[in-house]
N, C-alpha and C. Protein backbone atom coordinates (compact mmCIF):
# COMPACT_ATOMS: atom_id res chain seq x y z
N UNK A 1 0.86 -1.19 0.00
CA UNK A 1 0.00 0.00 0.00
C UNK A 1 0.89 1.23 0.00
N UNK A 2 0.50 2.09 -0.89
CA UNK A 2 1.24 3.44 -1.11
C UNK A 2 0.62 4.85 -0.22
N UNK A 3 1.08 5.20 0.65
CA UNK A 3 0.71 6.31 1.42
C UNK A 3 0.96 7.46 1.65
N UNK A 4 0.15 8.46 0.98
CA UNK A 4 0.71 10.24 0.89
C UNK A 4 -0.28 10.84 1.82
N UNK A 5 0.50 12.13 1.80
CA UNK A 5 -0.43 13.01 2.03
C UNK A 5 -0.03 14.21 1.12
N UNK A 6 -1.40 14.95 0.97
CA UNK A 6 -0.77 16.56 0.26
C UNK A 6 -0.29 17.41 1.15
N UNK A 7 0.64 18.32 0.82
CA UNK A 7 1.40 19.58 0.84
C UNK A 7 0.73 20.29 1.88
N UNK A 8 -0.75 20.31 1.80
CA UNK A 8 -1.64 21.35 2.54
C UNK A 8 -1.67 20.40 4.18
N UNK A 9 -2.81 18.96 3.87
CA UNK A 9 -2.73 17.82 5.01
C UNK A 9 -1.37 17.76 5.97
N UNK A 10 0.17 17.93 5.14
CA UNK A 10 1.41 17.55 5.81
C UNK A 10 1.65 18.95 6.54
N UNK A 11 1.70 20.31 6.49
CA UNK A 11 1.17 21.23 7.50
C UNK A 11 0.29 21.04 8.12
N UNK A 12 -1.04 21.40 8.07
CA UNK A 12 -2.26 21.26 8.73
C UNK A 12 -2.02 19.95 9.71
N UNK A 13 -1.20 18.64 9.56
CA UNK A 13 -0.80 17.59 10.58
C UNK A 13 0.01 17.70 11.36
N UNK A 14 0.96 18.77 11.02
CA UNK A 14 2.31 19.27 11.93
C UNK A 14 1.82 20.32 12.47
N UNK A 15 0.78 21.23 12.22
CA UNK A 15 0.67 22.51 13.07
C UNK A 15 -0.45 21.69 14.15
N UNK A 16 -0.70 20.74 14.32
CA UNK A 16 -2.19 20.34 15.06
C UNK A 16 -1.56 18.76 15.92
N UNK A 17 -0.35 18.82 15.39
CA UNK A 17 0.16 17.82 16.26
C UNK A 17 -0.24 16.38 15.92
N UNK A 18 -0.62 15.85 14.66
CA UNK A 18 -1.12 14.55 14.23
C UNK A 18 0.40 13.93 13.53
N UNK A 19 0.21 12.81 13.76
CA UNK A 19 2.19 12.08 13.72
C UNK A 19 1.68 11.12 12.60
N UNK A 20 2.71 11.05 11.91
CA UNK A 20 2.15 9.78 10.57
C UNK A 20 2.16 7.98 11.05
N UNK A 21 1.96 7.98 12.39
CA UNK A 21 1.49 7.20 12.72
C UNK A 21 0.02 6.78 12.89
N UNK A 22 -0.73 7.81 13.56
CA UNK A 22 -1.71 8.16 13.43
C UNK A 22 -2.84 7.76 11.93
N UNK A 23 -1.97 8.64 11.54
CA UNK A 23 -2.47 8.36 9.91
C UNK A 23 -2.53 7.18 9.49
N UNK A 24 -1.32 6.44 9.59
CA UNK A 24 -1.04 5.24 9.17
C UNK A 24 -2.52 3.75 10.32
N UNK A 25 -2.25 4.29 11.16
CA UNK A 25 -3.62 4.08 11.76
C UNK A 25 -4.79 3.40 11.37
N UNK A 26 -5.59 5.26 11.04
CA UNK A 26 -6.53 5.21 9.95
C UNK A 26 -6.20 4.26 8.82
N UNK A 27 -5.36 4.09 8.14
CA UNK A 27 -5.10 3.23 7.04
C UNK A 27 -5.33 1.81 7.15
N UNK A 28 -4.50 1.44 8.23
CA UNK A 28 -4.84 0.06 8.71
C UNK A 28 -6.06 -0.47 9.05
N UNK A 29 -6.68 0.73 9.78
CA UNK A 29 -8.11 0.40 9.84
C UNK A 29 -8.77 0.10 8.83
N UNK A 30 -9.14 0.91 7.67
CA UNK A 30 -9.32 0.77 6.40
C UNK A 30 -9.01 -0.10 5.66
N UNK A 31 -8.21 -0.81 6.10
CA UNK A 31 -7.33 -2.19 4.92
C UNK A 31 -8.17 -3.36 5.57
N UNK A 32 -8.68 -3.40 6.92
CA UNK A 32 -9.01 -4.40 7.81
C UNK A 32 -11.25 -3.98 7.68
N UNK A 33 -11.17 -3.08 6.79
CA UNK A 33 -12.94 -2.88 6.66
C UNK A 33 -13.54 -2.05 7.54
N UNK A 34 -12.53 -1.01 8.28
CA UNK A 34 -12.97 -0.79 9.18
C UNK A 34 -13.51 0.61 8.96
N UNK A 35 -13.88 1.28 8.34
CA UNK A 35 -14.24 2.29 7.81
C UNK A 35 -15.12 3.11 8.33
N UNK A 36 -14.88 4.43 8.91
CA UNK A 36 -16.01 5.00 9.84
C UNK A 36 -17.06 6.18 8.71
N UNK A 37 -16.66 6.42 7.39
CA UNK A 37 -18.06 6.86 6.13
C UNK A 37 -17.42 6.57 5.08
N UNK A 38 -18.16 6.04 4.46
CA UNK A 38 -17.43 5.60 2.79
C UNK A 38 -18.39 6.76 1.88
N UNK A 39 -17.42 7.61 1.68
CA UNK A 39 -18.28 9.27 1.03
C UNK A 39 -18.50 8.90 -0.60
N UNK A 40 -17.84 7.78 -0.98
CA UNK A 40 -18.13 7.64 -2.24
C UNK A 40 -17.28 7.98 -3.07
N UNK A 41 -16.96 7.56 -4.55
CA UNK A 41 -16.04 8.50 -5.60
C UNK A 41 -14.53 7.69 -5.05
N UNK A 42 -14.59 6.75 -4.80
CA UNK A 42 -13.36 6.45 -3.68
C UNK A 42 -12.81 7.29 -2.44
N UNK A 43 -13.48 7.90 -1.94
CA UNK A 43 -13.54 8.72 -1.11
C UNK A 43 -13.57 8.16 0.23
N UNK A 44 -13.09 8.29 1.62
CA UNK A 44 -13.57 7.75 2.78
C UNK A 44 -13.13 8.45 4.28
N UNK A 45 -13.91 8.97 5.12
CA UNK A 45 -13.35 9.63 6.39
C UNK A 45 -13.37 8.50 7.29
N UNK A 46 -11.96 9.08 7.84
CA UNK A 46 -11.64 8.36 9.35
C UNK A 46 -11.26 8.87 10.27
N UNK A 47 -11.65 8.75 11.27
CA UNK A 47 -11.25 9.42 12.73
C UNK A 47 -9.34 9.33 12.85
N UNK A 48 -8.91 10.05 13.22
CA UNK A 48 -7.54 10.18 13.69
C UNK A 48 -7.61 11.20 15.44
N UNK A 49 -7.35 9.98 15.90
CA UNK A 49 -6.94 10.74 17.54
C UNK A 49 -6.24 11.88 17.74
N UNK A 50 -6.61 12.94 18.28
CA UNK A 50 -5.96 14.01 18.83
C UNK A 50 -4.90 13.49 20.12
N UNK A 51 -3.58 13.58 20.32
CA UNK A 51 -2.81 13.63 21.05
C UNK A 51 -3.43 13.50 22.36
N UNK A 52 -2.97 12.37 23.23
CA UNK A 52 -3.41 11.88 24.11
C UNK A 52 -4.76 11.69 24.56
N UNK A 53 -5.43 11.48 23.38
CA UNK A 53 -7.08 11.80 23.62
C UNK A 53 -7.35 10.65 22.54
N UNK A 54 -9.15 10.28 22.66
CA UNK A 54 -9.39 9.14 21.74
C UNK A 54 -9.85 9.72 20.10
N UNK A 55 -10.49 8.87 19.59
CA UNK A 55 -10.21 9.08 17.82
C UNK A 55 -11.68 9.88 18.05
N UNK A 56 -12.63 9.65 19.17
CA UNK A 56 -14.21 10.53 19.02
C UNK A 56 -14.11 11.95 19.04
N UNK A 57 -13.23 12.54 19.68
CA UNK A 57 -12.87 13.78 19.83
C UNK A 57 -12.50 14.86 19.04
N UNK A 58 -11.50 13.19 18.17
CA UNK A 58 -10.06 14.38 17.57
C UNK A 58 -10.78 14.65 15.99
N UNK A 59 -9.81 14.15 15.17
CA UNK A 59 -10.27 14.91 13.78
C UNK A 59 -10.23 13.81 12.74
N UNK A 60 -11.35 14.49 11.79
CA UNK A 60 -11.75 13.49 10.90
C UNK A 60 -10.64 13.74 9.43
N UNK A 61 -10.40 12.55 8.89
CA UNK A 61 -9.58 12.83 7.96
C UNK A 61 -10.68 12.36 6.54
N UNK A 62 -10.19 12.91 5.44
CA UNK A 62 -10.79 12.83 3.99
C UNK A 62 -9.40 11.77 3.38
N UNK A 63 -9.82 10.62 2.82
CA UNK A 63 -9.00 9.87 1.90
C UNK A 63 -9.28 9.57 1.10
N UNK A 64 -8.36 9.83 -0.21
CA UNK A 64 -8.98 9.13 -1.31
C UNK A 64 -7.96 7.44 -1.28
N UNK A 65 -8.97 6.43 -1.44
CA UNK A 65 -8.16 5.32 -0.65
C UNK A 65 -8.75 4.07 -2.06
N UNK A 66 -8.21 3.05 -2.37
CA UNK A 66 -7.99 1.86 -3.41
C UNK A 66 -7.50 1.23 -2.34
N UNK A 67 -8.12 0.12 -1.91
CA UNK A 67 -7.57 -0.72 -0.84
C UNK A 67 -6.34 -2.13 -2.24
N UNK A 68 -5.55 -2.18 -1.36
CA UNK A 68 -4.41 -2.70 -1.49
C UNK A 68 -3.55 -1.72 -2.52
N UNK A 69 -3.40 -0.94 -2.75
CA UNK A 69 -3.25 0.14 -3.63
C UNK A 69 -2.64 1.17 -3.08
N UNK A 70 -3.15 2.21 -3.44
CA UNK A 70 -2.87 3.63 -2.84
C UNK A 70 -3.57 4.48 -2.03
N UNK A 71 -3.16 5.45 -1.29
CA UNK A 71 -4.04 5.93 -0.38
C UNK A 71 -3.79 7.27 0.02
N UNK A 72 -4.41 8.75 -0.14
CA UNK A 72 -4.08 9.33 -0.36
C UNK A 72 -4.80 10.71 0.64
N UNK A 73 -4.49 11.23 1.80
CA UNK A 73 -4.71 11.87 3.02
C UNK A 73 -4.73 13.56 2.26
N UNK A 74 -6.49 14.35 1.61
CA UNK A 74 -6.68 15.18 1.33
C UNK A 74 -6.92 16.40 2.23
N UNK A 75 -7.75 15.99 3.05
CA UNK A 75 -8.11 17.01 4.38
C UNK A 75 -8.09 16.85 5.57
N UNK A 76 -8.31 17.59 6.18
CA UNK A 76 -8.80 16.91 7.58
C UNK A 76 -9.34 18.06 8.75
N UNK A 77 -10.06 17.76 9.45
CA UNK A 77 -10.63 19.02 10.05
C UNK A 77 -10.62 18.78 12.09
N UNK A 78 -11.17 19.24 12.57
CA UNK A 78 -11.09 19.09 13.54
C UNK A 78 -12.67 19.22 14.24
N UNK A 79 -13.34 17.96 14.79
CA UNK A 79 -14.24 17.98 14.86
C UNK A 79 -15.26 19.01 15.64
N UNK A 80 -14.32 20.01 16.51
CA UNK A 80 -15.22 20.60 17.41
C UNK A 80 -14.63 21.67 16.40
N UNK A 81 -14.79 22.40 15.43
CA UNK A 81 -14.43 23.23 14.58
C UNK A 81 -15.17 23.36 13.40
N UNK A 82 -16.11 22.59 12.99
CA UNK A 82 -16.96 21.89 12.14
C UNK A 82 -17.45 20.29 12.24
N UNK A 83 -18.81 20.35 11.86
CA UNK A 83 -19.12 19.35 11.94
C UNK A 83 -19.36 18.69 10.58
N UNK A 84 -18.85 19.02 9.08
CA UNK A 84 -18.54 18.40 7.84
C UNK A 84 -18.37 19.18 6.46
N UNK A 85 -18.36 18.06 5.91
CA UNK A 85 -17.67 19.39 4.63
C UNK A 85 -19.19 19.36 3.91
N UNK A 86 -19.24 20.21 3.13
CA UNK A 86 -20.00 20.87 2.36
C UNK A 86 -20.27 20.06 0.87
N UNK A 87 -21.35 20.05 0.34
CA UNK A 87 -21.88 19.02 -0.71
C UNK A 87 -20.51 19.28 -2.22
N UNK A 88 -19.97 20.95 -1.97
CA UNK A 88 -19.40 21.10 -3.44
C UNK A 88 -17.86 20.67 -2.67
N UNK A 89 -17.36 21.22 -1.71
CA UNK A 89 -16.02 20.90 -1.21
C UNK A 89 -16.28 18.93 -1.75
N UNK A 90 -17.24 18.36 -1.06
CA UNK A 90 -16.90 16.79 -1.28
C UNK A 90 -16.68 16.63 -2.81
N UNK A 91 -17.39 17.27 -3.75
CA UNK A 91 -17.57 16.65 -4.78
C UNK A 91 -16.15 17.18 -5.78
N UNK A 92 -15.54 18.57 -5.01
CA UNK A 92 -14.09 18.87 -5.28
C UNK A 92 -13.13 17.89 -5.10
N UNK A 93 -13.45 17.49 -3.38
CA UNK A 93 -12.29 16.23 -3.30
C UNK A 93 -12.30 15.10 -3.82
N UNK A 94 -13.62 14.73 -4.19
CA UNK A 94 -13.46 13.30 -5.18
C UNK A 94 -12.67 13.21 -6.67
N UNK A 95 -12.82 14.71 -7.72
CA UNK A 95 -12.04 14.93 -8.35
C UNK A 95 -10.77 14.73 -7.56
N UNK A 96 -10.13 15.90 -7.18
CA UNK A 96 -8.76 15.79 -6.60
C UNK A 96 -8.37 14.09 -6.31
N UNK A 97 -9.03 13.24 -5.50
CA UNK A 97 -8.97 12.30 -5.23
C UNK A 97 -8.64 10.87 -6.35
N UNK A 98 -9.32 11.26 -7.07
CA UNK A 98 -9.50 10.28 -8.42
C UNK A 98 -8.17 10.91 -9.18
N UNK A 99 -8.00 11.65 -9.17
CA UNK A 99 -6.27 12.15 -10.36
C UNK A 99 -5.65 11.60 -9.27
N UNK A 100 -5.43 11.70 -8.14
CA UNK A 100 -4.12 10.90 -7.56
C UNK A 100 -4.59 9.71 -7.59
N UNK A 101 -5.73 8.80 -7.34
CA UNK A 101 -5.98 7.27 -7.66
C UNK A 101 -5.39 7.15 -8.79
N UNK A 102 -5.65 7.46 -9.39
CA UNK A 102 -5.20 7.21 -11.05
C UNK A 102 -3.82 7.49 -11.09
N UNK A 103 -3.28 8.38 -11.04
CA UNK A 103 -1.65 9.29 -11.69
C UNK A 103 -0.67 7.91 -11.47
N UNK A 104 0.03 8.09 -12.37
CA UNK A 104 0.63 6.84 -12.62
C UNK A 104 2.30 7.35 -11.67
N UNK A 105 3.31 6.52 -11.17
CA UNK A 105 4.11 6.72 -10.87
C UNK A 105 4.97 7.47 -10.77
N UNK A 106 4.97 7.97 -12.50
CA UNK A 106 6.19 9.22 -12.13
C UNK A 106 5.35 10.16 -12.32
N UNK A 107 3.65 10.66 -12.44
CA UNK A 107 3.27 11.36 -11.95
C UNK A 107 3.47 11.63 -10.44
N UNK A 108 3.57 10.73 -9.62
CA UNK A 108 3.59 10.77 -7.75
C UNK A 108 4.79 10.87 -7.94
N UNK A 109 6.34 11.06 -8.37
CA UNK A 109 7.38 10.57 -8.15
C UNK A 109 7.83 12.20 -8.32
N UNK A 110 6.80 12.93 -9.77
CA UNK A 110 7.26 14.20 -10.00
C UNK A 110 6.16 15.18 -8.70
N UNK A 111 5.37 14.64 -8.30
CA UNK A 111 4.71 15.87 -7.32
C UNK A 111 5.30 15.81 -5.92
N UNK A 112 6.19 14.37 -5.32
CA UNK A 112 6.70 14.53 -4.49
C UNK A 112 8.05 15.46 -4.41
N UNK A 113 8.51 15.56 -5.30
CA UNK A 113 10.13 16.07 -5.85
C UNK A 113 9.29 17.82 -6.19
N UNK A 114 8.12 18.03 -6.35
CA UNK A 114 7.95 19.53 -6.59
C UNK A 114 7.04 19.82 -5.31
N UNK A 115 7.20 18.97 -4.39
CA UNK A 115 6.83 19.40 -2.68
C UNK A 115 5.21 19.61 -2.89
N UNK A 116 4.34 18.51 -3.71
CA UNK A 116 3.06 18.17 -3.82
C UNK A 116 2.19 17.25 -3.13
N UNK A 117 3.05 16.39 -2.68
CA UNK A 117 2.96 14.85 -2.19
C UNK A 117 4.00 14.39 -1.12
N UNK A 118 3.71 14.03 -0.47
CA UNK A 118 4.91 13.57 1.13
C UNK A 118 4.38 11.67 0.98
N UNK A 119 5.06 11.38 0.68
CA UNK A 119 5.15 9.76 1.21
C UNK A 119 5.46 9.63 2.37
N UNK A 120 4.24 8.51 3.14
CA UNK A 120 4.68 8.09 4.59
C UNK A 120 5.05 7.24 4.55
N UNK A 121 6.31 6.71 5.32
CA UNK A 121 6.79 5.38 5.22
C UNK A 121 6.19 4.57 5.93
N UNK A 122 6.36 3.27 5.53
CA UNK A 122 5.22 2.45 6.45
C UNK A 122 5.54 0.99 6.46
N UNK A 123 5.60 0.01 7.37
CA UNK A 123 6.77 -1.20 7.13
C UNK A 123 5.45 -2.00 6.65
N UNK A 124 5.60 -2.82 5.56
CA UNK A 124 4.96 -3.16 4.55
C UNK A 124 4.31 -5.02 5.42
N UNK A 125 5.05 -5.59 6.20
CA UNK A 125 5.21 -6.42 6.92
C UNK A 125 3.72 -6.54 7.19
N UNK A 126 3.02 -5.91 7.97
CA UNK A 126 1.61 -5.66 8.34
C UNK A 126 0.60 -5.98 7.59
N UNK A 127 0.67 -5.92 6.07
CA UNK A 127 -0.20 -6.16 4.88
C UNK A 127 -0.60 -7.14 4.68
């Protein structure tokens, strides 16, 4: 499984204190069915725990996710800050979502190298 996040998500996770463990998390959950809304379009939110606190609290993440595949960490909000995204924002991120499902390798290879895309490393062992 291939795991990014965008440019915007990899701030917005460092200013709010979310560790790519976390993330990686959510992912696992997801690989195992565990899915807390399947938004559609390949689209799917998952809870990610706020720092020393549980996953009900903290903040919901937007993925565009292909199980055994790729997986790709678009937004994420913070639940006592809003309570969801908006009918045109979703139907924005499913575009956005679907070009990175799709983009073929050295598309991801050239947006990581132009600071578009952050690969999380992740020990593959688990799969």
């Amino acid at each position: 499984m291939q795991v990014y996040k965008t440019k915007w998500l990899s701030r917005f996770a460092r200013h709010e204190g979310i560790t790519d463990n976390s993330l990686l998390d959510a992912i696992g959950r997801a690989e195992r069915g565990l899915i807390d809304a399947d938004l559609g379009g390949c689209l799917i939110k998952q809870r990610v725990a706020r720092q020393g606190q549980g996953r009900s609290g903290g903040y919901r993440t937007i993925i565009a996710f292909r199980a055994k595949g790729r997986a790709v960490f678009l937004y994420c909000f913070a639940k006592n800050e809003r309570d969801n995204i908006e009918p045109d924002e979703l139907l924005e991120l499913r575009m956005v979502g679907l070009n990175w499902l799709n983009a073929t390798l050295e598309e991801i290879a050239e947006a990581i190298e132009e600071g578009l895309l952050q690969e999380i490393d992740h020990d593959e062992e688990d799969a």
